[in-house]
Protein backbone atom coordinates (compact mmCIF):
# COMPACT_ATOMS: atom_id res chain seq x y z
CA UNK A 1 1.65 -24.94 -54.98
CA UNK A 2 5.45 -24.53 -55.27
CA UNK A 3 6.49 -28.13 -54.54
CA UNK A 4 7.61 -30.92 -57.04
CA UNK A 5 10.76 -29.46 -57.97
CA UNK A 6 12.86 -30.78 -61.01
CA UNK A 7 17.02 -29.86 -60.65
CA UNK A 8 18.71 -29.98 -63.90
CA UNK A 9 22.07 -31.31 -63.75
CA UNK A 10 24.34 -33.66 -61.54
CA UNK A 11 27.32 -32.29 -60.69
CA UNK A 12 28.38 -30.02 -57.48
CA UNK A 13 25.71 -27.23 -57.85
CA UNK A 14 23.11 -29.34 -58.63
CA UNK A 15 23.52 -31.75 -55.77
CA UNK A 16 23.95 -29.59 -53.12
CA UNK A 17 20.66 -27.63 -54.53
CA UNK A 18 18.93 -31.05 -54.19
CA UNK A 19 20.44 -31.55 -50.40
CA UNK A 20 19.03 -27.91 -49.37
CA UNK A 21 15.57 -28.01 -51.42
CA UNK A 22 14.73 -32.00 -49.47
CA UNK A 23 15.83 -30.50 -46.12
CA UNK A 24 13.16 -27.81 -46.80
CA UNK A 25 10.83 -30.20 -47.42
CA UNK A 26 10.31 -30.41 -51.09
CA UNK A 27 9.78 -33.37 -52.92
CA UNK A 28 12.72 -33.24 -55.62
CA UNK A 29 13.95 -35.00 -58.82
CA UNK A 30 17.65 -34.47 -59.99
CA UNK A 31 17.74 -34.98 -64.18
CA UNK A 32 21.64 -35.77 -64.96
CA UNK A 33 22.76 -37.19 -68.63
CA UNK A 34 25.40 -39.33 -67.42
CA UNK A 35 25.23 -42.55 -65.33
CA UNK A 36 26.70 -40.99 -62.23
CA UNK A 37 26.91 -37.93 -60.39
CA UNK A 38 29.71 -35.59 -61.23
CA UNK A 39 31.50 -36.81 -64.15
CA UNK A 40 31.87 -33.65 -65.52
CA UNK A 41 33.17 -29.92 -64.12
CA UNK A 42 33.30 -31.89 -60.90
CA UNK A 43 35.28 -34.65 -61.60
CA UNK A 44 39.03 -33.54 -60.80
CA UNK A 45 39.34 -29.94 -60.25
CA UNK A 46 41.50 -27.91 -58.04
CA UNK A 47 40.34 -29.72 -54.99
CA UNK A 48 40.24 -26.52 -52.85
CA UNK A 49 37.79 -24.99 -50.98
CA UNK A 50 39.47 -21.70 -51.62
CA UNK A 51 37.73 -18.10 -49.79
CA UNK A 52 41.38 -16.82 -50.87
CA UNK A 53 40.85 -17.24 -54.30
CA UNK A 54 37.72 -14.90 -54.69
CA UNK A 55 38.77 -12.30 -56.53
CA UNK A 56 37.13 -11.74 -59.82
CA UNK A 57 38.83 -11.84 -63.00
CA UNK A 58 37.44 -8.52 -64.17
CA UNK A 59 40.89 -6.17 -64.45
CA UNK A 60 42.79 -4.94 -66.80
CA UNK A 61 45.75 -6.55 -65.89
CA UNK A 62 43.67 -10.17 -66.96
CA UNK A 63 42.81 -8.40 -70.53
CA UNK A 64 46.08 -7.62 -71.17
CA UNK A 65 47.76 -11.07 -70.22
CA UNK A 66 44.93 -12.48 -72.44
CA UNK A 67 45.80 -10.01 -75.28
CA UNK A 68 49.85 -11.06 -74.64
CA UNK A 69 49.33 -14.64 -74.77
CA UNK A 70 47.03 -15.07 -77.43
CA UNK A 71 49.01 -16.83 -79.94
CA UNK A 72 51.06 -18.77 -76.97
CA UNK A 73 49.50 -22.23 -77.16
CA UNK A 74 50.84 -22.97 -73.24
CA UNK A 75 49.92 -20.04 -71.49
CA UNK A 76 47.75 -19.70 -68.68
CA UNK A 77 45.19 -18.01 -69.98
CA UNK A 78 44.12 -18.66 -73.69
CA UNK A 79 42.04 -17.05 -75.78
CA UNK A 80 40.95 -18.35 -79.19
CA UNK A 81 40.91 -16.03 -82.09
CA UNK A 82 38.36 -17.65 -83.56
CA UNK A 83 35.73 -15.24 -83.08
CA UNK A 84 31.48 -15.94 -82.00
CA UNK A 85 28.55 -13.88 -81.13
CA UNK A 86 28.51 -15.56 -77.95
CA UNK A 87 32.30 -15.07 -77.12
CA UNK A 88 32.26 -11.08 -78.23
CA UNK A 89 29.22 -10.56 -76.12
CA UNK A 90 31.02 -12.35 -73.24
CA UNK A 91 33.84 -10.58 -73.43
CA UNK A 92 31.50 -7.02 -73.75
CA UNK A 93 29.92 -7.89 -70.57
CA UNK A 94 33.18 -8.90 -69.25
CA UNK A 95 34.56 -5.29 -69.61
CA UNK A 96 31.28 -3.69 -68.55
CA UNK A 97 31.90 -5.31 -64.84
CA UNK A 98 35.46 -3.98 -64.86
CA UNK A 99 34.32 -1.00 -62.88
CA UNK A 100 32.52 -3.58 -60.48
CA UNK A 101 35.46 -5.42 -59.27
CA UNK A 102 36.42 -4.20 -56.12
CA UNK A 103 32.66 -5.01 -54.67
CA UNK A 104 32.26 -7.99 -56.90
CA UNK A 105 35.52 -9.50 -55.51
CA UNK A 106 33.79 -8.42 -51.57
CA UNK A 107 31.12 -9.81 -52.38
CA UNK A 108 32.56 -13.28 -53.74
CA UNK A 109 34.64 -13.82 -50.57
CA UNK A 110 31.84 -13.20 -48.15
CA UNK A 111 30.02 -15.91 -50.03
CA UNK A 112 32.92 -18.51 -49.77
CA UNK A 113 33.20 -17.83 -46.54
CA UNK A 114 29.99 -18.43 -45.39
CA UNK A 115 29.87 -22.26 -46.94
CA UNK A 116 32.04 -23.11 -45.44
CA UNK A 117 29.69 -23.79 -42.52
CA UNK A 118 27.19 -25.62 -44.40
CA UNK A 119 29.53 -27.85 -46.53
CA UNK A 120 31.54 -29.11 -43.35
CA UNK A 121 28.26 -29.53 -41.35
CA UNK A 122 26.53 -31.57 -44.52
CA UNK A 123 29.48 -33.64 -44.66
CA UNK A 124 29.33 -34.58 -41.19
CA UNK A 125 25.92 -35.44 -41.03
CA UNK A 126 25.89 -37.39 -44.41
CA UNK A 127 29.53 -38.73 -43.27
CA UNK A 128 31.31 -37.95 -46.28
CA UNK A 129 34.65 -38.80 -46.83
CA UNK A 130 36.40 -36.60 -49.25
CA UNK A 131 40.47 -36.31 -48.37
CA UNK A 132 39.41 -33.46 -46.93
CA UNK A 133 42.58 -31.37 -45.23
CA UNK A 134 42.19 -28.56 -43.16
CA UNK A 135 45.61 -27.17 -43.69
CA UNK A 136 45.25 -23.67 -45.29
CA UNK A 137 46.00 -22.44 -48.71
CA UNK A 138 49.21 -20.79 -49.36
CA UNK A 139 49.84 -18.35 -52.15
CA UNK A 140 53.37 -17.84 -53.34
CA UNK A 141 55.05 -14.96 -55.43
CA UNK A 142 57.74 -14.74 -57.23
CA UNK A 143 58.60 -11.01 -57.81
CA UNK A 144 57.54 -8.13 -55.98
CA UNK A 145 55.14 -6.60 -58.85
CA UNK A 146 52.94 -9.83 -58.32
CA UNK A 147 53.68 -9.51 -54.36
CA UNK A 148 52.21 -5.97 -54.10
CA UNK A 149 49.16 -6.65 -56.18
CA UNK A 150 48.15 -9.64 -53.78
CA UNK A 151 48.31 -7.31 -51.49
CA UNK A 152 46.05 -4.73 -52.88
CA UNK A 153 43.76 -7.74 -53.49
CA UNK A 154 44.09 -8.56 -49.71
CA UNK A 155 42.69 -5.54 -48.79
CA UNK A 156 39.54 -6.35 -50.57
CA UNK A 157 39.92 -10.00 -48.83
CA UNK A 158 39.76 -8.79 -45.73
CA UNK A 159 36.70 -6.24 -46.28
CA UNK A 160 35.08 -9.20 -46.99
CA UNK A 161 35.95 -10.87 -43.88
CA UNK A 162 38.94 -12.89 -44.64
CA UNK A 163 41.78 -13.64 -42.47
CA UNK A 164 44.18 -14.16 -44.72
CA UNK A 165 48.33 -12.82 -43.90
CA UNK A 166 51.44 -11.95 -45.92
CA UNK A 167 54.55 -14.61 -45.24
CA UNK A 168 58.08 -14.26 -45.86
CA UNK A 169 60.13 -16.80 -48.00
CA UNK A 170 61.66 -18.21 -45.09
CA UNK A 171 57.92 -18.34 -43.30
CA UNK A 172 56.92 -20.02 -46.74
CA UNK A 173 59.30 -22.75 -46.24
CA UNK A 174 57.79 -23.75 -42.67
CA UNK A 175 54.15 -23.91 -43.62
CA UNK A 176 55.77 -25.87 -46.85
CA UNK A 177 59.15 -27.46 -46.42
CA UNK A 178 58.86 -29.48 -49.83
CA UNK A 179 58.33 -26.48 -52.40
CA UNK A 180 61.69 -25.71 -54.38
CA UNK A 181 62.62 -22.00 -55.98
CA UNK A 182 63.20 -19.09 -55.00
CA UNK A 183 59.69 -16.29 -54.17
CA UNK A 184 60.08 -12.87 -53.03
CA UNK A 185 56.94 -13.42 -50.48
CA UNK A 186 53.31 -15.14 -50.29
CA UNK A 187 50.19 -15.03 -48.34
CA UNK A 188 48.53 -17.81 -46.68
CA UNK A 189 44.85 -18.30 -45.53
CA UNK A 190 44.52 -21.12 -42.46
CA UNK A 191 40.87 -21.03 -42.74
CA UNK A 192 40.78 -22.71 -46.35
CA UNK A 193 40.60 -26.50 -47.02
CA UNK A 194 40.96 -28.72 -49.90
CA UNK A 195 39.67 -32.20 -50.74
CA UNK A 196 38.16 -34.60 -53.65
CA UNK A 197 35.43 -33.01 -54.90
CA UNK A 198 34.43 -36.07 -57.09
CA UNK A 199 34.60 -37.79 -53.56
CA UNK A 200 32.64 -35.31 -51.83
CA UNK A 201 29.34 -35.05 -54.37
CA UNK A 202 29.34 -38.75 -55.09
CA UNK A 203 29.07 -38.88 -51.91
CA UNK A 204 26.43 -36.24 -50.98
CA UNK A 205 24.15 -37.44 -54.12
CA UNK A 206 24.06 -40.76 -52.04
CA UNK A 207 22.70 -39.01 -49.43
CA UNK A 208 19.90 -37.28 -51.34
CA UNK A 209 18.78 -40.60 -52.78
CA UNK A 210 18.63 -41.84 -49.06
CA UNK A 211 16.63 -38.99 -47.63
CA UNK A 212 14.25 -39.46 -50.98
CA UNK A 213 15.37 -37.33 -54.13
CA UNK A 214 14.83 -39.03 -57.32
CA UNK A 215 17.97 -39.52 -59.53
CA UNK A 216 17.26 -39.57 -62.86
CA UNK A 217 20.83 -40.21 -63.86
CA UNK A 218 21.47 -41.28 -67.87
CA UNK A 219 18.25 -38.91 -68.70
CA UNK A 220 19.73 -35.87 -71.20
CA UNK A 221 17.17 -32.89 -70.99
CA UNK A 222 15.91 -32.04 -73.98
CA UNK A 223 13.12 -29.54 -73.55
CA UNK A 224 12.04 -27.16 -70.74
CA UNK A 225 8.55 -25.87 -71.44
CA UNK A 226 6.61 -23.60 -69.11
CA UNK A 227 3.53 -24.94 -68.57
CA UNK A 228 0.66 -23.03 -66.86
CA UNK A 229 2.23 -22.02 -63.48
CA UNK A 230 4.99 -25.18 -63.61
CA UNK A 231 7.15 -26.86 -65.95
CA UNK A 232 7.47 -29.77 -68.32
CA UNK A 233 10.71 -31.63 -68.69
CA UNK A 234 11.35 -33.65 -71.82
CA UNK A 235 14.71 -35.58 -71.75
CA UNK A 236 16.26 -38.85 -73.38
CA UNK A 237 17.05 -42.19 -72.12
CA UNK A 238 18.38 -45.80 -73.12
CA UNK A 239 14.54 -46.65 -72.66
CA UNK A 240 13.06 -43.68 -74.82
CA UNK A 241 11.62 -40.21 -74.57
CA UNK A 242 9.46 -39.37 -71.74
CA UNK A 243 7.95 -35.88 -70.59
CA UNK A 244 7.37 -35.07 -66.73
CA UNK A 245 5.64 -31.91 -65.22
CA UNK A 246 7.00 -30.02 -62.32
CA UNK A 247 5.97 -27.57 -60.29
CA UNK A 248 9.07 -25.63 -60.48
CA UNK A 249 12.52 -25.62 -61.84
CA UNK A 250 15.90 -25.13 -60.71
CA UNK A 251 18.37 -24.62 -63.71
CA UNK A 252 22.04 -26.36 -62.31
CA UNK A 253 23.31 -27.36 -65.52
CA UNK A 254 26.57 -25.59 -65.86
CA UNK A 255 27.59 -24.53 -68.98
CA UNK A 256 24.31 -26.26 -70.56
CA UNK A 257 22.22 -23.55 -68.54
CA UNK A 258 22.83 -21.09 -71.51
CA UNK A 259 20.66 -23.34 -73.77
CA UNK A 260 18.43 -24.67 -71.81
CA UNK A 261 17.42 -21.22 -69.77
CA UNK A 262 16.50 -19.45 -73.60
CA UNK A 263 13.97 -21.89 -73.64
CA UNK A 264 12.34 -20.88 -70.91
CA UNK A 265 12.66 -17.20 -71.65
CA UNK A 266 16.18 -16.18 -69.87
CA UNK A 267 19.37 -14.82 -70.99
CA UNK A 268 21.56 -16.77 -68.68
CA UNK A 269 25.34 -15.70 -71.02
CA UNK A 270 27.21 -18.32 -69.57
CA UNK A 271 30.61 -19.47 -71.18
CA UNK A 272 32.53 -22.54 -70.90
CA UNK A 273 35.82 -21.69 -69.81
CA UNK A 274 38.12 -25.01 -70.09
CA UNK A 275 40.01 -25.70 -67.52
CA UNK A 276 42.91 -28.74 -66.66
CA UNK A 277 43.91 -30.67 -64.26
CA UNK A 278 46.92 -33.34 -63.81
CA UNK A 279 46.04 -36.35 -60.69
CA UNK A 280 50.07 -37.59 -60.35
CA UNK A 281 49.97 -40.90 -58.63
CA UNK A 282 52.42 -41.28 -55.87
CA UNK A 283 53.25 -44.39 -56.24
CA UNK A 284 56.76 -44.95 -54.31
CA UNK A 285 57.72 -43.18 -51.11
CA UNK A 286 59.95 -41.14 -52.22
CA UNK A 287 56.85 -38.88 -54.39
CA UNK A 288 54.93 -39.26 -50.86
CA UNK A 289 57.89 -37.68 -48.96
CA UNK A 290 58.51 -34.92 -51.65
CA UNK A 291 54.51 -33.86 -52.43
CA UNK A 292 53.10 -31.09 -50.21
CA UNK A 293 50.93 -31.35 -48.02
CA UNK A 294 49.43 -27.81 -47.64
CA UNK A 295 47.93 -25.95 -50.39
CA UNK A 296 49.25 -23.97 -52.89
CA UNK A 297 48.19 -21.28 -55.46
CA UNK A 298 50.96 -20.04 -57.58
CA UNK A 299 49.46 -16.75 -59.14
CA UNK A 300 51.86 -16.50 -62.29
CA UNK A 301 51.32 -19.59 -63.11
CA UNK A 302 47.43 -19.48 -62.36
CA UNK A 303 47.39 -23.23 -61.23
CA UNK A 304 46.58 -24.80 -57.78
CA UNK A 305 47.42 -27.70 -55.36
CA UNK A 306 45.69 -30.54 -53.24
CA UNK A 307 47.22 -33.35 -51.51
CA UNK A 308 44.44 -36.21 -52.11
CA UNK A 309 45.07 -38.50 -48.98
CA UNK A 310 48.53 -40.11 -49.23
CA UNK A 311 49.69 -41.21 -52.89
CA UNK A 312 47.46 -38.67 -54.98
CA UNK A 313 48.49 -35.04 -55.62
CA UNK A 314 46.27 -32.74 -57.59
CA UNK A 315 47.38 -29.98 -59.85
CA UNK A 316 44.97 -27.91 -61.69
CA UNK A 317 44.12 -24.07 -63.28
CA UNK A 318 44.68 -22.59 -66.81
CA UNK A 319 41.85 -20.88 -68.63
CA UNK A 320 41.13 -21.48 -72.42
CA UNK A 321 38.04 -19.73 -74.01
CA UNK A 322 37.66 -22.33 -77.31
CA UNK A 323 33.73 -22.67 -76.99
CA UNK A 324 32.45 -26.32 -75.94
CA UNK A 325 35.88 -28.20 -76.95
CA UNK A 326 36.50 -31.12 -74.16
CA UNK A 327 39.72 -32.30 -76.15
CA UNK A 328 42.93 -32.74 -73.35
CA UNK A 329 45.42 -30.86 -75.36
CA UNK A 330 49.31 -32.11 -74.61
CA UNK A 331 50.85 -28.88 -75.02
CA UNK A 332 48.37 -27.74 -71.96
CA UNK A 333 49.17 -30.45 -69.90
CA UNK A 334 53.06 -30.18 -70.18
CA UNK A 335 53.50 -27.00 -68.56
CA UNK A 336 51.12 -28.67 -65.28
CA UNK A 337 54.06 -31.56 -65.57
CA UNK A 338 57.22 -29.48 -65.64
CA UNK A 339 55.71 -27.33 -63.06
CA UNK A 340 55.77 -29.76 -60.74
CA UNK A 341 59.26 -30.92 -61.90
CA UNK A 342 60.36 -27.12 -61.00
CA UNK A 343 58.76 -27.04 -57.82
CA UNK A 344 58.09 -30.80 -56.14
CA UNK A 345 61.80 -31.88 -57.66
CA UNK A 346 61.07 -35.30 -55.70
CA UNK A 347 57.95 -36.56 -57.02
CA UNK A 348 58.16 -39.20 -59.59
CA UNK A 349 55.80 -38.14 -62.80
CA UNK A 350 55.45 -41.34 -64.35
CA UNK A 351 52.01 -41.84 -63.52
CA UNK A 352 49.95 -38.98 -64.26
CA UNK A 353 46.17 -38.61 -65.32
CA UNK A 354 45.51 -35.47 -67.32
CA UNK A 355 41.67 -33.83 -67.76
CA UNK A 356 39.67 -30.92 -68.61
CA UNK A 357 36.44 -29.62 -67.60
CA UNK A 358 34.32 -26.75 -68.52
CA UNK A 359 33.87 -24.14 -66.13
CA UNK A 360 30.85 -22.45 -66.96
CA UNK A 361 31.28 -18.63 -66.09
CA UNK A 362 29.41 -15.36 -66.00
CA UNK A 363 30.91 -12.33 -67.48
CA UNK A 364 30.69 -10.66 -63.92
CA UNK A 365 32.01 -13.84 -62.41
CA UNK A 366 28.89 -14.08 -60.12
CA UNK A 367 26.89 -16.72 -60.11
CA UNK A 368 23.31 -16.51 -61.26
CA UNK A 369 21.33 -17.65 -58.34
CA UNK A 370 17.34 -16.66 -58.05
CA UNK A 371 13.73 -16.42 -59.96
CA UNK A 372 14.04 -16.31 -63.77
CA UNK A 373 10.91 -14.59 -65.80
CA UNK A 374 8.53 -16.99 -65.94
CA UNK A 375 7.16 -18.09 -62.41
CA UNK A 376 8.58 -21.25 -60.65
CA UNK A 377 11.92 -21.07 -62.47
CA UNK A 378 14.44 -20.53 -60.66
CA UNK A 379 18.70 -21.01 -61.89
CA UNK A 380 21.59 -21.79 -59.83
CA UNK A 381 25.09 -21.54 -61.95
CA UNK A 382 27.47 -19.86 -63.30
CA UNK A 383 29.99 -20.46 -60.32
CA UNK A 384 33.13 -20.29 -62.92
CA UNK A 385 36.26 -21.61 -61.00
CA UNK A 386 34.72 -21.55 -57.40
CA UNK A 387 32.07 -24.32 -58.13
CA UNK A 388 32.84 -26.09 -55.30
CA UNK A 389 33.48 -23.27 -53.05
CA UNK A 390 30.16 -21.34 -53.32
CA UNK A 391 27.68 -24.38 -53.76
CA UNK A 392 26.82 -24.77 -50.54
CA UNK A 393 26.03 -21.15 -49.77
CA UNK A 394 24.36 -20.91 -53.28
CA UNK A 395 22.45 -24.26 -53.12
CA UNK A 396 20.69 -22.79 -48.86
CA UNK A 397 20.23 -19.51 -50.68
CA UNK A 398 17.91 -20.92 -53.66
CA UNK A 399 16.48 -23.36 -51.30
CA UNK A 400 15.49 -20.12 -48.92
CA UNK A 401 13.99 -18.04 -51.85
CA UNK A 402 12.29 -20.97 -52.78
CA UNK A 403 10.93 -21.71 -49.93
CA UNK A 404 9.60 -18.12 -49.23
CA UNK A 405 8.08 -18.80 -52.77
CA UNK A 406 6.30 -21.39 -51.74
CA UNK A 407 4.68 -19.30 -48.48
């Protein structure tokens, strides 16, 4: 009987998965290593809740900027020389799904769409507050070559449901009247949001304790072993090692998943992808005046905006493939800093917290949600930089299959 369920891992995926599996009527235990929920990928991110940023990084136009900007310690996207089995056959599969990205990209923004529904109607019922603003994304351009391939991208967008519309510079500076520089053109997408997402699953894993989950926060997994039809689940506290048995499994641990999923018998390639983030304080009026307040994605630059309620604004992207290394590297921040300088001229810098996270990404930039081998296991991750976006869809559609399971 498919119900004491054990969720590996505390951040976004994995308490959202906990949400949908209790609502369903299972009797569920989240295992998290830290003390809290979300203290790692979902800590300070992007903040957006972005359908418009869907499509997949599988094109040759992102191999070749990797290939360009290898030895360029602040580019957007770096790529360690420093070569691994695990990166090489990463990168293998990553070609391989080159030929898929046109329905991959579909595919990714019919998903994002469709949480939207569930995240908004959890947070309402749970009565979450997470800065959340409903003000649309806008993407901005600077020259026309990046121009027309948004709008080849669009076209995929919209296939996949997306109402998303091209802007002029001069319509750019009404739906933003604090961004500085000059853009040849942009696109913007009313129908996206952004908020805290530290806020929002702090918030939700409340929830889940109140409707009944267990929270075994401060317990790092150690083992999964399938055991007859269910699973044992060895992890490590402050009091000692203990062992529990399950009756199924539900693999949210991020970039841990790769690990932890070859012990049960599943090649789950995930890698961590780092990514930063800078949270400037605005601490004086004039910063509050001068911040945005709508969205932005700046697609040369690969980084993104949120407005965090009134005196925090959120700036986040870059991708560097360097394996598991958490270290908050200055000459990655700066460019995040004189960004803003370029294009917020008015905010005041002084008071700026930078981070990293590991996104943990599948070479086909889909997430792995559903059954593994072995019966009763089940994964759900691999979201890469739409975490946040797709957990809600991703969390009701491994709740369903379980629950079918169960039947």
């Amino acid at each position: 009987m498919l119900n004491k369920i054990a969720i590996i891992g505390g951040g976004i995926t994995g308490v959202t998965t906990a949400y949908a599996l209790n609502k369903k009527g299972f009797e569920v235990t989240l295992y998290e290593t830290h003390r809290y929920a979300a203290m790692e990928t979902s800590f300070a991110n992007g903040g957006q809740l972005s359908a418009s940023n869907a499509e997949v990084w599988n094109h040759w136009s992102t191999v070749l900027k990797g290939l360009k900007w290898m030895f360029t310690r602040s580019a957007p996207l770096l790529i360690s020389p420093k070569p691994s089995w695990h990166k090489l056959s990463w990168f293998a599969e990553f070609l391989a799904a080159i030929p898929h990205y046109k329905q991959n990209t579909i595919k990714t923004t019919q998903l994002a769409i469709a949480a939207r529904e569930y995240l908004f109607q959890w947070a309402a019922q749970e009565n979450i507050s997470f800065n959340h603003q409903t003000k649309g994304i806008l993407h901005i351009y600077r020259d026309k070559h990046g121009f027309d391939h948004a709008h080849s991208v669009n076209r995929l967008l919209q296939q996949g449901g997306l109402d998303r519309c091209a802007v002029t510079p001069q319509e750019m500076r009404s739906i933003e009247p604090t961004l500085a520089g000059k853009y040849y053109g942009g696109f913007f997408t009313a129908g996206d949001s952004t908020g805290d997402i530290h806020k929002f699953t702090t918030g939700l894993a409340a929830a889940i304790e109140r409707l009944g989950v267990v929270c075994n926060y401060g317990h790092e997994v150690t083992s999964l072993m399938h055991v007859g039809s269910g699973v044992s689940v060895s992890s490590k506290t402050e009091a000692g090692d203990r062992t529990d048995g399950f009756d199924g499994v539900v693999l949210c641990g991020g970039t841990a998943s790769r690990a932890l999923g070859a012990q049960l018998g599943d090649r789950v390639n995930i890698y961590p992808v780092k990514g930063y983030s800078v949270t400037v304080n605005l601490n004086d009026t004039e910063s509050q005046m001068g911040a945005p307040q709508v969205s932005l994605l700046d697609d040369e630059t690969k980084l993104v905006t949120s407005r965090l309620g009134d005196d925090r604004f959120r700036v986040a992207g870059t991708a560097e493939f360097n394996g598991t290394n958490r270290d908050i590297r200055a000459d990655r921040i700066a460019p995040l800093i004189e960004w803003v300088h370029q294009c917020f001229p008015r905010i005041n810098t002084r008071h700026v917290i930078p981070w990293a996270g590991l996104r943990p990404m599948l070479p086909n930039m889909l997430p792995k949600v559903g059954p593994g081998k072995k019966p009763n296991v089940f994964y759900n991750t691999g979201h890469g930089h739409l975490g946040w976006t797709l957990s809600a869809i991703t969390a009701e559609a491994i709740a369903t299959c379980m629950l079918q399971a169960k039947a």
